[in-house]
N, C-alpha and C. Protein backbone atom coordinates (compact mmCIF):
# COMPACT_ATOMS: atom_id res chain seq x y z
N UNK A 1 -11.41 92.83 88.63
CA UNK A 1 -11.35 91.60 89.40
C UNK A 1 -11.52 91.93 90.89
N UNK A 2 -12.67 91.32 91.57
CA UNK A 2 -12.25 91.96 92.78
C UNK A 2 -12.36 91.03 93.95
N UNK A 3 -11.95 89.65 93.19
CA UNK A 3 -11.92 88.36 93.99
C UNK A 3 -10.57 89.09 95.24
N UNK A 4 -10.22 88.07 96.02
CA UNK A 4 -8.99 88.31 96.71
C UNK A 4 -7.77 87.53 96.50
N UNK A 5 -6.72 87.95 96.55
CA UNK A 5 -5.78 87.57 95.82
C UNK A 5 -4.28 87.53 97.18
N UNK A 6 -3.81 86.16 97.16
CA UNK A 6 -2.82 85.60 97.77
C UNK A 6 -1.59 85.28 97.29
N UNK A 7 -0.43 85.76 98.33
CA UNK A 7 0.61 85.72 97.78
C UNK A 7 1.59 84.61 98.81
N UNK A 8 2.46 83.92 98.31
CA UNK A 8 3.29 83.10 98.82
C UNK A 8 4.64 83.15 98.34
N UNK A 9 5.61 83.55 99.35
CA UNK A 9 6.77 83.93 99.32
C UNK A 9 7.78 82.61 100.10
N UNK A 10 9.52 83.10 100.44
CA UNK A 10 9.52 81.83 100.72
C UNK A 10 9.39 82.11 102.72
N UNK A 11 9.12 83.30 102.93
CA UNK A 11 8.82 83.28 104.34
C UNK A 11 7.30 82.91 104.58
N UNK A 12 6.15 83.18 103.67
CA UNK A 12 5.21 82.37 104.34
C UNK A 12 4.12 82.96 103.33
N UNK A 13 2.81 83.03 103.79
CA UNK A 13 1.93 83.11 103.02
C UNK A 13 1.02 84.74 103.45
N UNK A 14 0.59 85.52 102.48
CA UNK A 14 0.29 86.92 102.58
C UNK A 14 -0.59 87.25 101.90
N UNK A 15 -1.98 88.25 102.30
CA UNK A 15 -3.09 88.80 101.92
C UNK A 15 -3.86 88.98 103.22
N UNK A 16 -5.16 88.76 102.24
CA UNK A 16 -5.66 88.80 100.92
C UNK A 16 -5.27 90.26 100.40
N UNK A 17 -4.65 90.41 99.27
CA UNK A 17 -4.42 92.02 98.43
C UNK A 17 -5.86 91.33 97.42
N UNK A 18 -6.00 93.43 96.47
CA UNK A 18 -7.20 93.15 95.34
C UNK A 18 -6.07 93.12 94.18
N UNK A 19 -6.49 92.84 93.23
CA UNK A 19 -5.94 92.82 92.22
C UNK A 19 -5.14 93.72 91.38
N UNK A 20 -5.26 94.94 91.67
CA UNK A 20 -4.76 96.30 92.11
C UNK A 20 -3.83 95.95 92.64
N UNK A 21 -3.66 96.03 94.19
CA UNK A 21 -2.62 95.83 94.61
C UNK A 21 -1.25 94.69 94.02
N UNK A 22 -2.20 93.29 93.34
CA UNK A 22 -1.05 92.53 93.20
C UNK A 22 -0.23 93.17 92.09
N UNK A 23 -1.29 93.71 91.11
CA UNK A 23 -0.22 94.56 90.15
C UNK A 23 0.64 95.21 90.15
N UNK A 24 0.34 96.39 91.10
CA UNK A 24 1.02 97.16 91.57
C UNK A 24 2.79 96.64 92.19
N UNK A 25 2.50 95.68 93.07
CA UNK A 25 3.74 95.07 93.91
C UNK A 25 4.28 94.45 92.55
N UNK A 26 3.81 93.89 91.40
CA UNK A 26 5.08 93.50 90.23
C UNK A 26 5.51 94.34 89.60
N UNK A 27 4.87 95.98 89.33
CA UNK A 27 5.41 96.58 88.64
C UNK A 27 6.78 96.94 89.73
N UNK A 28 6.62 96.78 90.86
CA UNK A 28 7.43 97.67 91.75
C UNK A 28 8.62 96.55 91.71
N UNK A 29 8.25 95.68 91.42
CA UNK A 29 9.39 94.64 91.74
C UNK A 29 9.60 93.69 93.02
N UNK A 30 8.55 94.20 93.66
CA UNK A 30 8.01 92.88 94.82
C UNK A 30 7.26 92.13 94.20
N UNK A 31 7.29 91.75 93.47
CA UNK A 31 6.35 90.12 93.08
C UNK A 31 7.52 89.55 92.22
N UNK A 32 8.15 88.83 92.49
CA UNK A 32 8.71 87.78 91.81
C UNK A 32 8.19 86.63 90.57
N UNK A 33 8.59 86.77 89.64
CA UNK A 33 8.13 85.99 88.30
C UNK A 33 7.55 83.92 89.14
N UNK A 34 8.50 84.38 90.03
CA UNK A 34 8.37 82.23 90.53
C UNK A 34 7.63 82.47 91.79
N UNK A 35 7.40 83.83 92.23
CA UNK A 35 6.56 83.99 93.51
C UNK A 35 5.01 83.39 93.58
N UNK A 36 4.61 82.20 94.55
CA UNK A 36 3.02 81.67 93.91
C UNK A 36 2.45 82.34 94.43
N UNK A 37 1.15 82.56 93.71
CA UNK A 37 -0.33 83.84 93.58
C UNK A 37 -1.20 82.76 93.76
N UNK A 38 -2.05 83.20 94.28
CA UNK A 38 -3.37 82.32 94.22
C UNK A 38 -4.91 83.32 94.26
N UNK A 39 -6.06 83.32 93.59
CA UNK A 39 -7.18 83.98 94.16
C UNK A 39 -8.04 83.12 94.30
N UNK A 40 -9.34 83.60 94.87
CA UNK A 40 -10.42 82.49 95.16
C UNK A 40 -10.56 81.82 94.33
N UNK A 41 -10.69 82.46 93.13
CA UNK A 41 -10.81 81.48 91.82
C UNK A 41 -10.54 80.14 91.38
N UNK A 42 -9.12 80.58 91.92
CA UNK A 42 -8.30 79.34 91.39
C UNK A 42 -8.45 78.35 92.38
N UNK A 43 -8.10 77.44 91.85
CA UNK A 43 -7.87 75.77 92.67
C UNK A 43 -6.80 75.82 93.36
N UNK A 44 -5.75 75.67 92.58
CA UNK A 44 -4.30 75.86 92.89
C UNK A 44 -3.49 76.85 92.87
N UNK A 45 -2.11 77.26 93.68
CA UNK A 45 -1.33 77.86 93.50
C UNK A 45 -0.53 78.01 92.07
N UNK A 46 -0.39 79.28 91.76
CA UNK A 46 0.21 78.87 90.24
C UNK A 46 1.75 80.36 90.57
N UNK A 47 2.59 80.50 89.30
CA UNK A 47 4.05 81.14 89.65
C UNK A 47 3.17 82.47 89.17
N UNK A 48 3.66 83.65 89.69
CA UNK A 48 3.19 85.10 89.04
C UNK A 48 3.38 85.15 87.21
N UNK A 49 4.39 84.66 86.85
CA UNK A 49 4.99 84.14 85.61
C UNK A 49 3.44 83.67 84.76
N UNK A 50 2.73 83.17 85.46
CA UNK A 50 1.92 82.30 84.75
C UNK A 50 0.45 82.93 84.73
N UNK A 51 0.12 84.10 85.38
CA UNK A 51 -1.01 84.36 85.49
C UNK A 51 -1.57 85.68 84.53
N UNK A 52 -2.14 85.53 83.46
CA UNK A 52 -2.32 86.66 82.83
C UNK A 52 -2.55 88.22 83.53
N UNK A 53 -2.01 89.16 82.82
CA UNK A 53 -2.39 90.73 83.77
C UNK A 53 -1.32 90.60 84.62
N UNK A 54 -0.38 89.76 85.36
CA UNK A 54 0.96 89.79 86.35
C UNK A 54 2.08 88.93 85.59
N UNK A 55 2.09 88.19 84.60
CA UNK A 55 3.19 87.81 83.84
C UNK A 55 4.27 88.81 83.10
N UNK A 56 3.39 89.59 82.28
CA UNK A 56 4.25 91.10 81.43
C UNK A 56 5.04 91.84 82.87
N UNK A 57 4.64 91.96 83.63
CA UNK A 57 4.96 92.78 84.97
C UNK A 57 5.71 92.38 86.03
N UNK A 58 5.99 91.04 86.13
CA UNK A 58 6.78 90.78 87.14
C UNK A 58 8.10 90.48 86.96
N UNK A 59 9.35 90.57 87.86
CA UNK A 59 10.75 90.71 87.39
C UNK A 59 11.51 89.46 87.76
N UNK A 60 12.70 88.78 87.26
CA UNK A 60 13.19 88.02 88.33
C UNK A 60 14.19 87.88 89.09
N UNK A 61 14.17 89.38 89.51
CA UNK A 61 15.30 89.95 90.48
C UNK A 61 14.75 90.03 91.93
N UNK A 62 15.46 89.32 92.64
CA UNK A 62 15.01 88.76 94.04
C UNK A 62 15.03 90.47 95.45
N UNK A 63 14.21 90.21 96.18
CA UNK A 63 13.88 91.78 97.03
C UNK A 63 15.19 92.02 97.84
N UNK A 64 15.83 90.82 98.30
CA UNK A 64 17.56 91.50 98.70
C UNK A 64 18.28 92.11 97.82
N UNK A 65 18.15 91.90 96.46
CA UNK A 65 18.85 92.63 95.25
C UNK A 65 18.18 94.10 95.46
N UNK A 66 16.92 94.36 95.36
CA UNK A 66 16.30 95.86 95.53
C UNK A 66 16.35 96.21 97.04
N UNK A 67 16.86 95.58 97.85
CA UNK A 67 16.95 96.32 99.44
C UNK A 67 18.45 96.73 99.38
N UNK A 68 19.58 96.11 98.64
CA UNK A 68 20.76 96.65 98.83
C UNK A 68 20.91 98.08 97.71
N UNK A 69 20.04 98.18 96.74
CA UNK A 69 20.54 99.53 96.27
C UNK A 69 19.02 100.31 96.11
N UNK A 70 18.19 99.94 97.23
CA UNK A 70 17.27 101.14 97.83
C UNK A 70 16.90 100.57 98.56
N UNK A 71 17.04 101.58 99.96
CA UNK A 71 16.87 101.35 101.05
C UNK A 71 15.51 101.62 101.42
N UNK A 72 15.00 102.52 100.61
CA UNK A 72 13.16 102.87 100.92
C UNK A 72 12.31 101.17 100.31
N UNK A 73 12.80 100.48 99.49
CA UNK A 73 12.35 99.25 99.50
C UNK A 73 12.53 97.99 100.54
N UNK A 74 13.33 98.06 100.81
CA UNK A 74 13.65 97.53 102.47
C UNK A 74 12.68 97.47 103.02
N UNK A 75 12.07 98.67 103.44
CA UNK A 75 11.30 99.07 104.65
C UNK A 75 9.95 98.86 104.34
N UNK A 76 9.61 99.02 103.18
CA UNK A 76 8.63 99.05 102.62
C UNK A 76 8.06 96.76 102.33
N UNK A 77 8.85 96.87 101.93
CA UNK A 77 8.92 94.98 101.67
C UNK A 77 8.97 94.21 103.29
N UNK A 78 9.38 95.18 104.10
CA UNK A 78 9.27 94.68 105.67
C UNK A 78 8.09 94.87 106.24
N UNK A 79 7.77 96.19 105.73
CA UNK A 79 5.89 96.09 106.22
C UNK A 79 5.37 95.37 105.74
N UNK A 80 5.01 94.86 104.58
CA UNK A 80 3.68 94.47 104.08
C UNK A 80 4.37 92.82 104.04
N UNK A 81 5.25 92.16 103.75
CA UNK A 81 5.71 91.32 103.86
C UNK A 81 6.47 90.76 105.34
């Protein structure tokens, strides 16, 4: 896939990542299952939950839960986010 791919959190809106990348951030546990994704493709915003290839992969444990018992995610979720 090598459309571009948008992410919306509840501080604001973030990209374009490739599709690669969005994977990557759910396996890690930065993409939230209710977090909305969008790529060119689509029309609308839809939940990570819902998008084939990022549904199996995303968690619904929120990034203050992974910043209080790792601190290298903190920092890391502060850059790119």
């Amino acid at each position: 896939m090598d459309q571009r791919w948008f992410l919306r959190k509840e501080r604001g809106d973030y990209g374009p990542y490739s599709w690669e990348q969005m994977q990557q951030y759910a396996r890690e546990g930065r993409l939230e299952k209710e977090d909305l994704v969008k790529s060119d493709a689509m029309a609308e915003w839809a939940t990570a939950s819902e998008v084939p290839g990022l549904s199996s992969l995303v968690r619904g444990a929120s990034p203050s839960t992974h910043a209080k018992t790792d601190p290298a995610f903190s920092v890391v979720v502060n850059t790119i986010f």
